[in-house]
C-alpha atoms as a PDB file:
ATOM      1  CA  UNK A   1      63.985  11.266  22.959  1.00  0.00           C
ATOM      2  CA  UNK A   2      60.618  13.039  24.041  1.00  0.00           C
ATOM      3  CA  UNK A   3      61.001  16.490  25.154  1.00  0.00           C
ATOM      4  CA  UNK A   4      58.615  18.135  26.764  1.00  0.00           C
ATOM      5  CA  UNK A   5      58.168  22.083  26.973  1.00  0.00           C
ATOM      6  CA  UNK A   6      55.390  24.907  28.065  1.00  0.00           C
ATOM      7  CA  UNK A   7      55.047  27.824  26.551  1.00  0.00           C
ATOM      8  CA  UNK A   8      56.095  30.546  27.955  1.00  0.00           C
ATOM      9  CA  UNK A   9      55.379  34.419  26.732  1.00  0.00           C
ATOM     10  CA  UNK A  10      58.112  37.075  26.645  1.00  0.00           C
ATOM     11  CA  UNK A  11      57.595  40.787  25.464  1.00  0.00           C
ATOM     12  CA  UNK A  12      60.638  42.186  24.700  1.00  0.00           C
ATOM     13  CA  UNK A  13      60.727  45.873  23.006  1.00  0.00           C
ATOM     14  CA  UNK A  14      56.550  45.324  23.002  1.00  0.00           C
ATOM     15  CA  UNK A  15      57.400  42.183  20.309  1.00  0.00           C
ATOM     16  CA  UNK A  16      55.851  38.752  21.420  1.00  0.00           C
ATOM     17  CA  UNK A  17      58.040  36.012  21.159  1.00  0.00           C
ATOM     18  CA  UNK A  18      57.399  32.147  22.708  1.00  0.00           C
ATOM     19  CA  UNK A  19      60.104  30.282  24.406  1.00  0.00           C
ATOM     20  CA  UNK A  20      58.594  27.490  22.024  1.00  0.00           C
ATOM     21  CA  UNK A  21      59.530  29.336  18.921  1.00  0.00           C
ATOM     22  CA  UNK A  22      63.142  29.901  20.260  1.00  0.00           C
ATOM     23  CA  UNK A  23      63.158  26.111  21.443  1.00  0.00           C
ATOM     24  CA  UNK A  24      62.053  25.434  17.940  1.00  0.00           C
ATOM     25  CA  UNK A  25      65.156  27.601  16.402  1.00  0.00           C
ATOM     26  CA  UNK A  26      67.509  26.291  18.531  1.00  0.00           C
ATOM     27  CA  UNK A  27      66.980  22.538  17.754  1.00  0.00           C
ATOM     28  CA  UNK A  28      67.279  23.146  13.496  1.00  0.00           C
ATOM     29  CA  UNK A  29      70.513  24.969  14.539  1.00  0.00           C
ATOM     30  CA  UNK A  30      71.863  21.661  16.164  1.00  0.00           C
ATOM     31  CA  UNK A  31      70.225  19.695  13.291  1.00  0.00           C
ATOM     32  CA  UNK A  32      73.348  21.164  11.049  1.00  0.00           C
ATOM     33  CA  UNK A  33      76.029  19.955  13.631  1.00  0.00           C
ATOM     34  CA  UNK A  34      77.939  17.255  14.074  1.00  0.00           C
ATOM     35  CA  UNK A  35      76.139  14.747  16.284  1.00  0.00           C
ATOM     36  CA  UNK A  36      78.357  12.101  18.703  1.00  0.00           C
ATOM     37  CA  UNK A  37      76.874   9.420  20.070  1.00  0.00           C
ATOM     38  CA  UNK A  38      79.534   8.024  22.609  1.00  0.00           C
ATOM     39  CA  UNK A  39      81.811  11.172  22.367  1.00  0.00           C
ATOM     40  CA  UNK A  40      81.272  14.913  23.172  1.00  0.00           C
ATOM     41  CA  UNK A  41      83.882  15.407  20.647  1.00  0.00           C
ATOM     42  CA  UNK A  42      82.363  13.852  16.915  1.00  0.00           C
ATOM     43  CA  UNK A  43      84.548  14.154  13.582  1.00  0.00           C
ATOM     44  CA  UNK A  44      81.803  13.662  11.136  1.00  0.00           C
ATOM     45  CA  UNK A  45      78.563  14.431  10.759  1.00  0.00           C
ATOM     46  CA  UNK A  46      77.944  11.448  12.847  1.00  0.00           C
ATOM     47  CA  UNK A  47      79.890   9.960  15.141  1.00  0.00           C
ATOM     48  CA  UNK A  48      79.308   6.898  16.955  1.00  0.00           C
ATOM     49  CA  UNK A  49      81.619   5.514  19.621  1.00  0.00           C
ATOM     50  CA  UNK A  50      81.179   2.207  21.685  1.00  0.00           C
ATOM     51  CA  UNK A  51      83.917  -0.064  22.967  1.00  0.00           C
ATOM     52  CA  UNK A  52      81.699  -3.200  23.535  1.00  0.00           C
ATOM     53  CA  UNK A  53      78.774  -2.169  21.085  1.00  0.00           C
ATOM     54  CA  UNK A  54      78.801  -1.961  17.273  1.00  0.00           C
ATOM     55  CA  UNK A  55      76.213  -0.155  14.649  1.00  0.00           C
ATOM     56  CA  UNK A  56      73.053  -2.487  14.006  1.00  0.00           C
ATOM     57  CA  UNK A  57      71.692  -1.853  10.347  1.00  0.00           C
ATOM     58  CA  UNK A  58      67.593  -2.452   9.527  1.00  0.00           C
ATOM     59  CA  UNK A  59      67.335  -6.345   8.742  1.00  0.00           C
ATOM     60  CA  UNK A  60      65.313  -7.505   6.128  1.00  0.00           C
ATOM     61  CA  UNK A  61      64.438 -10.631   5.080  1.00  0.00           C
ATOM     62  CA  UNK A  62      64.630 -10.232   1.427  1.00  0.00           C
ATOM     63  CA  UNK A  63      65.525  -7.040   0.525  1.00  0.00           C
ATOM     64  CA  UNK A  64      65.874  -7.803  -3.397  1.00  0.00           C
ATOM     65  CA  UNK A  65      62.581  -9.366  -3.480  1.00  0.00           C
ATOM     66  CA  UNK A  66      61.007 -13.233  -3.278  1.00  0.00           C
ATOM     67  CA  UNK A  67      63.096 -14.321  -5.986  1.00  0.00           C
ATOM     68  CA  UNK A  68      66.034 -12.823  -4.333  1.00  0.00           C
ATOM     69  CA  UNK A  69      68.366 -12.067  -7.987  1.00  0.00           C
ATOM     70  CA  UNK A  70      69.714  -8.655  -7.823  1.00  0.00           C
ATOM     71  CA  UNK A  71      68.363  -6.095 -10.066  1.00  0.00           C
ATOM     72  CA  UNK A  72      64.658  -7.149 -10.324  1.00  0.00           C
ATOM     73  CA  UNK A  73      61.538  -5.322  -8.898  1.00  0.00           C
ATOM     74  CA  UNK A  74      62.112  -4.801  -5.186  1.00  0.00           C
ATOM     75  CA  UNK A  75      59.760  -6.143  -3.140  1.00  0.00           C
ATOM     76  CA  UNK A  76      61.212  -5.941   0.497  1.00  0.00           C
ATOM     77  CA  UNK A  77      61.697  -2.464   0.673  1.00  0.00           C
ATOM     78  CA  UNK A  78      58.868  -1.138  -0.791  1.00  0.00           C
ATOM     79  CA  UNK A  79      60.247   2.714  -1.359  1.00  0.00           C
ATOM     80  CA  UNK A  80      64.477   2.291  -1.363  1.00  0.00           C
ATOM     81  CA  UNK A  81      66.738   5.301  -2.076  1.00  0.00           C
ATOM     82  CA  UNK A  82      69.997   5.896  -3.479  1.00  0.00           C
ATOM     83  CA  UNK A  83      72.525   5.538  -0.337  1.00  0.00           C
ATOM     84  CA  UNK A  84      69.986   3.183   1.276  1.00  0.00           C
ATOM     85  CA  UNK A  85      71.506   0.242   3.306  1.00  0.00           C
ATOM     86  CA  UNK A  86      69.631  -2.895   4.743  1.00  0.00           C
ATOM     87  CA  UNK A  87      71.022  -6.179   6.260  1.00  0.00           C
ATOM     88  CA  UNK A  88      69.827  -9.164   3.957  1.00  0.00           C
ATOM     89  CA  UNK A  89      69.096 -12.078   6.118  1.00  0.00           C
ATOM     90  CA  UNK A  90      68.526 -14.124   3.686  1.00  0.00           C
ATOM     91  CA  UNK A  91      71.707 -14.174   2.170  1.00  0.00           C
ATOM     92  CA  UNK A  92      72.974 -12.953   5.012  1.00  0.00           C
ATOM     93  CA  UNK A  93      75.094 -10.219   3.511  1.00  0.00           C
ATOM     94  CA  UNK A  94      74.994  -6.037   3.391  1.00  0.00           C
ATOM     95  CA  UNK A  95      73.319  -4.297   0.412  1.00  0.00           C
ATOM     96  CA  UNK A  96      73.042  -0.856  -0.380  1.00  0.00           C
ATOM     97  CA  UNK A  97      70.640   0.336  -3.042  1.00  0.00           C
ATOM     98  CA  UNK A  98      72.558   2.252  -5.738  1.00  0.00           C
ATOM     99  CA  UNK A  99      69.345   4.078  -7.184  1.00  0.00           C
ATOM    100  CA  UNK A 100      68.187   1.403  -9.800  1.00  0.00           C
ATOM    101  CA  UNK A 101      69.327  -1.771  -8.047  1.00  0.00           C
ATOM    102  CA  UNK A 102      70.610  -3.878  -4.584  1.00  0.00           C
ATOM    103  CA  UNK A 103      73.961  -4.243  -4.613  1.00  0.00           C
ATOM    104  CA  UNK A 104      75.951  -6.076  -1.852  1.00  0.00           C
ATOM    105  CA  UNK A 105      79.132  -4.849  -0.184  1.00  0.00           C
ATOM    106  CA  UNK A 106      81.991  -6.176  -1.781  1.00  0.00           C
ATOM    107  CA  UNK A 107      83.928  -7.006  -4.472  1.00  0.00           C
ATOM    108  CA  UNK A 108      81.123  -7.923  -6.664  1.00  0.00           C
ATOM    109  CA  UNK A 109      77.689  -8.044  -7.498  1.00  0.00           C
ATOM    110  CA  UNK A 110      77.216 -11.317  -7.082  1.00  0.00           C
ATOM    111  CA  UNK A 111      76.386 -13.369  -3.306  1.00  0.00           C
ATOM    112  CA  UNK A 112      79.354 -15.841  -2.927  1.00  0.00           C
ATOM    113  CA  UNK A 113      77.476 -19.081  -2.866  1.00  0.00           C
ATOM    114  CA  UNK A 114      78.836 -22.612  -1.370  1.00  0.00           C
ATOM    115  CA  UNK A 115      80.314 -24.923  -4.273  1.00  0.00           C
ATOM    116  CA  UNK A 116      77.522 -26.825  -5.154  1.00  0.00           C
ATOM    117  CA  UNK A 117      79.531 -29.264  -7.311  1.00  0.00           C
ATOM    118  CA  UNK A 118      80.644 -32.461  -6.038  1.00  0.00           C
ATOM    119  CA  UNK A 119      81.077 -36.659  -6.660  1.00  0.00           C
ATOM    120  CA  UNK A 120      79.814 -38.743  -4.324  1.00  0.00           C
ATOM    121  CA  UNK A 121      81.338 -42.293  -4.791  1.00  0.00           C
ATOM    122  CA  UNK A 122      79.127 -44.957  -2.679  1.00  0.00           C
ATOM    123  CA  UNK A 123      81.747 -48.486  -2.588  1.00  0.00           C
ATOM    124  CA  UNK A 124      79.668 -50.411  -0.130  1.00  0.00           C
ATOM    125  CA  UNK A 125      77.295 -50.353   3.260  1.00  0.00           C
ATOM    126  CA  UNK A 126      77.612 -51.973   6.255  1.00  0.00           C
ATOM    127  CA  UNK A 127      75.465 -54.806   4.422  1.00  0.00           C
ATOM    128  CA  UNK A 128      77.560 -55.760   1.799  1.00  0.00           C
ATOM    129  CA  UNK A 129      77.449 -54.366  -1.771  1.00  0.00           C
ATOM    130  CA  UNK A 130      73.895 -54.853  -2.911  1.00  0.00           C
ATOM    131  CA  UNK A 131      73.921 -58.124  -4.985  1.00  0.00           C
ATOM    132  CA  UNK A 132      70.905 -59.537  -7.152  1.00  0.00           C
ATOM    133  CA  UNK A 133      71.114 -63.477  -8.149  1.00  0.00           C
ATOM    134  CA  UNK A 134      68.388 -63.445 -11.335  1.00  0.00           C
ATOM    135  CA  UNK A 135      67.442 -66.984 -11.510  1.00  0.00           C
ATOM    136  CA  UNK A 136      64.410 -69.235 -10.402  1.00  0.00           C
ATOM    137  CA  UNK A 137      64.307 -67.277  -7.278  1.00  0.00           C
ATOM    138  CA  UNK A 138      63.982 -63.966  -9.064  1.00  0.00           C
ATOM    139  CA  UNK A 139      62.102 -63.831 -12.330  1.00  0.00           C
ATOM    140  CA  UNK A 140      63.736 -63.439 -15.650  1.00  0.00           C
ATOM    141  CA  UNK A 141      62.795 -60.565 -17.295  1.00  0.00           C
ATOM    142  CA  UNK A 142      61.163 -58.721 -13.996  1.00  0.00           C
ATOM    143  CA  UNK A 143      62.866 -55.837 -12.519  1.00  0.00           C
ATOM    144  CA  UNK A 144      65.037 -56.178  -9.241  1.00  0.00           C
ATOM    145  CA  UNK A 145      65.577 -53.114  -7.388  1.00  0.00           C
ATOM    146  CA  UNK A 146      68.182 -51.990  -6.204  1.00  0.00           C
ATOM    147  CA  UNK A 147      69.611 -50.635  -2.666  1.00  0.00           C
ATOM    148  CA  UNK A 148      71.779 -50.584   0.119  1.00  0.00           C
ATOM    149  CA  UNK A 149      71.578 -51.549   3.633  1.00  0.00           C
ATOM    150  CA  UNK A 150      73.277 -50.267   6.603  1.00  0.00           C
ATOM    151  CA  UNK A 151      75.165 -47.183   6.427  1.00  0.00           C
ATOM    152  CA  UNK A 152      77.324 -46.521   3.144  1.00  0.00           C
ATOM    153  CA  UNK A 153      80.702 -46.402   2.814  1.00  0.00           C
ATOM    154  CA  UNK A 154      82.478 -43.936   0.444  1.00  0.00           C
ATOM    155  CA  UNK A 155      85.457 -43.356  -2.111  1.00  0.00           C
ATOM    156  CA  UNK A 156      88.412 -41.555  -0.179  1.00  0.00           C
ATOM    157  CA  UNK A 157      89.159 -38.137  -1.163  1.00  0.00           C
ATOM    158  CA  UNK A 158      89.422 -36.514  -3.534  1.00  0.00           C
ATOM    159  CA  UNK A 159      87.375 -39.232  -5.606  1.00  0.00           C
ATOM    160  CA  UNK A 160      84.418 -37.925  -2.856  1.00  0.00           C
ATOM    161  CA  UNK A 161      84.184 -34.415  -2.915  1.00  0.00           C
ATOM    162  CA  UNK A 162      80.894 -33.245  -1.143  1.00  0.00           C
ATOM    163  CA  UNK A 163      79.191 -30.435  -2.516  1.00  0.00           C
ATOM    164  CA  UNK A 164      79.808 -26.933  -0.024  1.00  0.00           C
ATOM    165  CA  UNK A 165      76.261 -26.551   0.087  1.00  0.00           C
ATOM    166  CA  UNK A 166      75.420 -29.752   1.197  1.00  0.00           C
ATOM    167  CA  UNK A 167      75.734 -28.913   5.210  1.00  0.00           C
ATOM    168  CA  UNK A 168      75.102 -32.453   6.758  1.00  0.00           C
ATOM    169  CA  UNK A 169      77.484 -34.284   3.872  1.00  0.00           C
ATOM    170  CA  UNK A 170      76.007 -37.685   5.041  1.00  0.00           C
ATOM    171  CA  UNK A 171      74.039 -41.000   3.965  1.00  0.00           C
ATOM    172  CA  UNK A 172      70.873 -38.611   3.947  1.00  0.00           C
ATOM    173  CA  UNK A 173      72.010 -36.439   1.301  1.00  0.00           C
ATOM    174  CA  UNK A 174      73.190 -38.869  -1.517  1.00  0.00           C
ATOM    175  CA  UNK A 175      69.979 -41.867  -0.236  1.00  0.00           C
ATOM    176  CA  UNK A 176      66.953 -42.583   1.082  1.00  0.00           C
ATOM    177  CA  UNK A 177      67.488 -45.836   2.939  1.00  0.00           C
ATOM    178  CA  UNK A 178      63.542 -45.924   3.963  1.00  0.00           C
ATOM    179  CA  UNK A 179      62.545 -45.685   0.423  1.00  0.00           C
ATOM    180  CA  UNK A 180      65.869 -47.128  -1.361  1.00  0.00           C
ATOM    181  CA  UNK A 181      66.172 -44.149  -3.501  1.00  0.00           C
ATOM    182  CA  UNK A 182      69.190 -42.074  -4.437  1.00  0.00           C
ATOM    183  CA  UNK A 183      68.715 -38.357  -3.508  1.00  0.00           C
ATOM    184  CA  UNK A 184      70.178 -35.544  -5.717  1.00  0.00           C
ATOM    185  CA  UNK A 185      71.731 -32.735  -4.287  1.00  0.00           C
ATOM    186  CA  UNK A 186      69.843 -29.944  -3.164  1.00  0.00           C
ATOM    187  CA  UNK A 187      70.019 -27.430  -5.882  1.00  0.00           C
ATOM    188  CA  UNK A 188      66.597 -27.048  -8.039  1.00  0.00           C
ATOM    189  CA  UNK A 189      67.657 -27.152 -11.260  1.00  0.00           C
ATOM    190  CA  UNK A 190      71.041 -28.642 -11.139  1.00  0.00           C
ATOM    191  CA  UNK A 191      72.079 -31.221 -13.410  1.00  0.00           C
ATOM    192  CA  UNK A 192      73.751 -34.435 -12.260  1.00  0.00           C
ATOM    193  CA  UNK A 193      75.507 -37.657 -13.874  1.00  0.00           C
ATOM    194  CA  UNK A 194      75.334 -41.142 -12.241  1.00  0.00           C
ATOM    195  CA  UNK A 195      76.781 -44.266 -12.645  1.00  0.00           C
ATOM    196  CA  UNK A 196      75.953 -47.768 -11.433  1.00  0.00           C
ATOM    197  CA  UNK A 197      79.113 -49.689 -11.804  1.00  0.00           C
ATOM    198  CA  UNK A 198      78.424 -54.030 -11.664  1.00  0.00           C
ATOM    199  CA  UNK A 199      80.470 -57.253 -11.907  1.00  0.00           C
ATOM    200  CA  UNK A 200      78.207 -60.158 -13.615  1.00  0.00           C
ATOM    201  CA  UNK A 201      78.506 -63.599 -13.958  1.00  0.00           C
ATOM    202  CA  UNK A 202      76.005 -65.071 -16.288  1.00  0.00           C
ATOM    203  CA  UNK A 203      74.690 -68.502 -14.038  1.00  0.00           C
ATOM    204  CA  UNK A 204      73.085 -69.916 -17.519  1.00  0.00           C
ATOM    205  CA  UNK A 205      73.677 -70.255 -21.261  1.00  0.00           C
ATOM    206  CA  UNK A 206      77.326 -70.389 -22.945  1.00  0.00           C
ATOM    207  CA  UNK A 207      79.573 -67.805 -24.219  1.00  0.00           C
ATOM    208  CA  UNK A 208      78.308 -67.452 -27.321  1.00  0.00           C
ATOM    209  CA  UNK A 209      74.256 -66.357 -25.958  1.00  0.00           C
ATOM    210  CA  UNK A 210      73.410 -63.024 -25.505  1.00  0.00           C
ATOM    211  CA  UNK A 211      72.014 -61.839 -22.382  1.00  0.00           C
ATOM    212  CA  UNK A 212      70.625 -58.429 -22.496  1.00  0.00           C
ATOM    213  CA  UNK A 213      69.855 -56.614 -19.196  1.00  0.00           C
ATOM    214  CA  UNK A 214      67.859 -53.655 -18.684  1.00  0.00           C
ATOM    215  CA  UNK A 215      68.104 -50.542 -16.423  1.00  0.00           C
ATOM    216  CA  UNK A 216      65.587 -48.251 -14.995  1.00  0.00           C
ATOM    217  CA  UNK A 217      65.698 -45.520 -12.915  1.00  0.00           C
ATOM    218  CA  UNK A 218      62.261 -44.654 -11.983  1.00  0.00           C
ATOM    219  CA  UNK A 219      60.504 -41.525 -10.295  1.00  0.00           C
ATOM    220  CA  UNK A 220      57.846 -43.240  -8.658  1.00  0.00           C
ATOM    221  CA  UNK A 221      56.410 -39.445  -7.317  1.00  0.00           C
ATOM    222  CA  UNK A 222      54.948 -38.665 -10.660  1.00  0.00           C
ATOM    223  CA  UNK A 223      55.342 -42.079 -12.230  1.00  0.00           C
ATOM    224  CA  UNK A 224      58.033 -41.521 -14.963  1.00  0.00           C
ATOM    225  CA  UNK A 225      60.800 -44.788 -15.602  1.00  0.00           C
ATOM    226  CA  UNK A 226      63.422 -44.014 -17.826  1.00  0.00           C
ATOM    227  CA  UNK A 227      65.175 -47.541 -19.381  1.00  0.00           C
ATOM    228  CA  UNK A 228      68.701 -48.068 -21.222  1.00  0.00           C
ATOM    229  CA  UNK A 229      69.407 -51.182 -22.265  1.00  0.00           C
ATOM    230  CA  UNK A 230      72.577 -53.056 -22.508  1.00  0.00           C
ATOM    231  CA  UNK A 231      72.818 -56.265 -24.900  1.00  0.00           C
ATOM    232  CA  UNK A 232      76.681 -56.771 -25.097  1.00  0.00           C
ATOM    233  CA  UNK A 233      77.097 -60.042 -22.911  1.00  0.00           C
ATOM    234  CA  UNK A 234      77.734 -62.015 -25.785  1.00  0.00           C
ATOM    235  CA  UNK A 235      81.630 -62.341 -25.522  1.00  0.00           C
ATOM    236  CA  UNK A 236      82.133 -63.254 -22.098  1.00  0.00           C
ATOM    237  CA  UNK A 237      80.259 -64.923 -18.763  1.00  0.00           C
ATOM    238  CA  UNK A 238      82.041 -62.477 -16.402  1.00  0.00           C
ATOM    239  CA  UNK A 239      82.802 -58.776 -16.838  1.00  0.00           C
ATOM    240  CA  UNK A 240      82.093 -55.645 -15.649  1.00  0.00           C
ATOM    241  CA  UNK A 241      79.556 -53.415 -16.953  1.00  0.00           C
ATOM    242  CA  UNK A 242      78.344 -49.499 -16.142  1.00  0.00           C
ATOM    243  CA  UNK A 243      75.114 -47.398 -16.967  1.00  0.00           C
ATOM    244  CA  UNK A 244      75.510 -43.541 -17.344  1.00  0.00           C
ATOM    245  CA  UNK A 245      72.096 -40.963 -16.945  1.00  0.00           C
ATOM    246  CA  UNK A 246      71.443 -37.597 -16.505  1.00  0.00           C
ATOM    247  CA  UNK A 247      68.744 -36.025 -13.859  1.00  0.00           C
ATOM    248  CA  UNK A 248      67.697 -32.317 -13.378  1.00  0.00           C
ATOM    249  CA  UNK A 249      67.016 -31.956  -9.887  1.00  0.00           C
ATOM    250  CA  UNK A 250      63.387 -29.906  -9.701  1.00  0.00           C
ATOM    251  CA  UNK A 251      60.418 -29.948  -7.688  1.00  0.00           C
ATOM    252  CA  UNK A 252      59.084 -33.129  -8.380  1.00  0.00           C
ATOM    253  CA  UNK A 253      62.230 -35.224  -7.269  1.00  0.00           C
ATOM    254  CA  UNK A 254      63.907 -33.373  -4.112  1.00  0.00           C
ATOM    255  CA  UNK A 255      61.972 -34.642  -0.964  1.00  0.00           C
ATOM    256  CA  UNK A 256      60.915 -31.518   0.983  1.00  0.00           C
ATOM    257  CA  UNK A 257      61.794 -28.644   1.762  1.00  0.00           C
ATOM    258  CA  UNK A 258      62.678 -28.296  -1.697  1.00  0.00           C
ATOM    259  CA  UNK A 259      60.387 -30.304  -3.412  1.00  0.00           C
ATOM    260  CA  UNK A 260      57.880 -33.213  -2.850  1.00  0.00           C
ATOM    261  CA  UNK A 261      59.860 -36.407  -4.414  1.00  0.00           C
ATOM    262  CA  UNK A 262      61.542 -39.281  -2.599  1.00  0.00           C
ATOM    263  CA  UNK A 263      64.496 -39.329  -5.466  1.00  0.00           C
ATOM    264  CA  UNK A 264      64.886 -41.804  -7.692  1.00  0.00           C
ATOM    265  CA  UNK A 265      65.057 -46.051  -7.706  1.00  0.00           C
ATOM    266  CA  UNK A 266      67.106 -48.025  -9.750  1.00  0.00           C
ATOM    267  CA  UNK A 267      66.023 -51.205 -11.280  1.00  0.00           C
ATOM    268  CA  UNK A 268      67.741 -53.837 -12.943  1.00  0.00           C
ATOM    269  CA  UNK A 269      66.436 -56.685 -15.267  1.00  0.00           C
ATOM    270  CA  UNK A 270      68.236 -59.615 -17.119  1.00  0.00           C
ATOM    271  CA  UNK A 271      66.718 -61.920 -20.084  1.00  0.00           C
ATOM    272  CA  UNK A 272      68.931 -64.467 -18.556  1.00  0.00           C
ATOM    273  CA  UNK A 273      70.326 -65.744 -15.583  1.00  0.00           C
ATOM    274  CA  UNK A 274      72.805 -63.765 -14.523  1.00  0.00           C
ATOM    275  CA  UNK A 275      74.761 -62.639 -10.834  1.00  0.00           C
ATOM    276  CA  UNK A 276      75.248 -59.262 -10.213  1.00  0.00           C
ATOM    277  CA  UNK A 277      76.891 -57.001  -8.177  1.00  0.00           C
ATOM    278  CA  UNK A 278      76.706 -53.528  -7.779  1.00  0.00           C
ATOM    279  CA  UNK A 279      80.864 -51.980  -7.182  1.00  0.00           C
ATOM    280  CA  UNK A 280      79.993 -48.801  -7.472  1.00  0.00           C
ATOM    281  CA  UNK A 281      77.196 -45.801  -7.325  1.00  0.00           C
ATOM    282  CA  UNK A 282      78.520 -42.751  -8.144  1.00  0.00           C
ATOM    283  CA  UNK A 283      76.607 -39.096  -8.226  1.00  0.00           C
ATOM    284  CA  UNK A 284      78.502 -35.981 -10.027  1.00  0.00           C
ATOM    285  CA  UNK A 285      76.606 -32.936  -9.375  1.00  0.00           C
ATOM    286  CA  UNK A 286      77.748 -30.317 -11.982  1.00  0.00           C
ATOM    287  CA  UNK A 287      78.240 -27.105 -11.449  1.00  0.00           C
ATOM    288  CA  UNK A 288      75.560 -24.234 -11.270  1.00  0.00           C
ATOM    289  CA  UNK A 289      75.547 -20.714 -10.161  1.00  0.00           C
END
């Protein structure tokens, strides 16, 4: 509120005094009332009324600082104070600064994050389950990749449980289908088991050979394969087998905007003949605050 006043000169009993001076006076006096906004009447120091309005706090966009972990240098607010509150948009939560650190209005210190555990069990696409015939038509000993086609079809709950962070919980989160890569989930840093799950039936050799097949998952954004190989084919021409690995999802393997990978490909490889054919892909992301 502007106010605007001239000055106006009074001599009482031969003393000078300015209406400015009283003005002046008169407005510290009300500065130790109770103000009202909304009501003539306020019962507090301030009192703010409003039957179709509410109170709209200073947003900031990170008032904890880039990093955004409570109790660390503050960078948002560059001078807080003890009693200060700020809306974080970020987190999109209230803090108020308790004179060493931002704290948020509730229960605890903490921001209640989404879950961001969660098993994703892939059975099939619309294509069929991906199936690799390793004979004359693909070499022995050369790596077959494999993918999916079509869109996927998953494990009924609760065998799929999508991650609470994960906000489009579709084919996008869990694979690429343009680069036939599996995608972890969004969380740098979190660790996650797979497992590839395939029926075989070796096409050549008897029941006593061994046939030894070889998997790969490969990071083709900064060229790192990981192999684990599997040699126990030599009591049986049909079975099931399963490979188990670990990933931490970081920079280099989220696509953007968390990182600049595509995921990871899987690869299979077979010293023999051999049909195979991928039952299951499953992706547990483990828990992390």
């Amino acid at each position: 509120m502007m106010v605007n006043c001239g000055v106006i000169k009074l001599d009482v009993m031969k003393n000078k005094v300015t209406l400015s001076t009283v003005f002046i006076l008169f407005f510290a006096l009300q500065l130790t009332a109770q103000v009202g906004i909304g009501t003539t009447a306020p019962e507090g120091i301030l009192d703010i009324v409003s039957e179709n309005s509410g109170l709209v706090l200073p947003r900031n966009a990170d008032p904890d600082g880039a990093d955004n972990v409570v109790g660390t240098a503050d960078d948002g607010v560059f001078t807080p104070i003890e009693g200060m509150m700020v809306y974080d948009k970020a987190d999109k939560v209230i803090r108020f600064y308790d004179g060493a650190k931002w704290q948020v209005v509730n229960s605890k210190d903490e921001v209640e994050e989404p879950e961001n555990e969660g098993v994703i069990q892939i059975n099939t696409s619309a294509g069929g389950n991906p199936y690799l015939n390793i004979d004359q038509n693909n070499e022995i000993d050369v790596f077959q990749h494999i993918q999916y086609s079509g869109g996927l079809d998953y494990a009924d709950a609760p065998v799929t449980h999508w991650p609470e962070n994960d906000q489009y919980q579709a084919d996008a989160s869990v694979y690429n289908s343009a680069e036939g890569s599996f995608i972890e989930n969004a969380v740098l840093g979190q660790v996650h088991l797979w497992r590839i799950e395939m029926d075989y039936v070796k096409s050549g050799g008897g029941a006593s050979s061994e046939t030894k097949l070889t998997f790969k998952i490969a990071n083709e954004a900064v060229g790192s394969n990981f192999e684990l190989e599997e040699s126990s084919f030599a009591f049986a021409n049909t079975g099931t087998i399963s490979f188990l690995m670990l990933t931490i999802a970081d920079s280099t393997s989220l696509p953007a905007p968390y990182g600049t990978g595509n995921g990871y490909k899987f690869y299979i490889k077979s010293s023999a003949k051999i049909e195979l054919t991928v039952t299951q892909v499953t992706r547990i992301s483990l828990h992390k605050d």
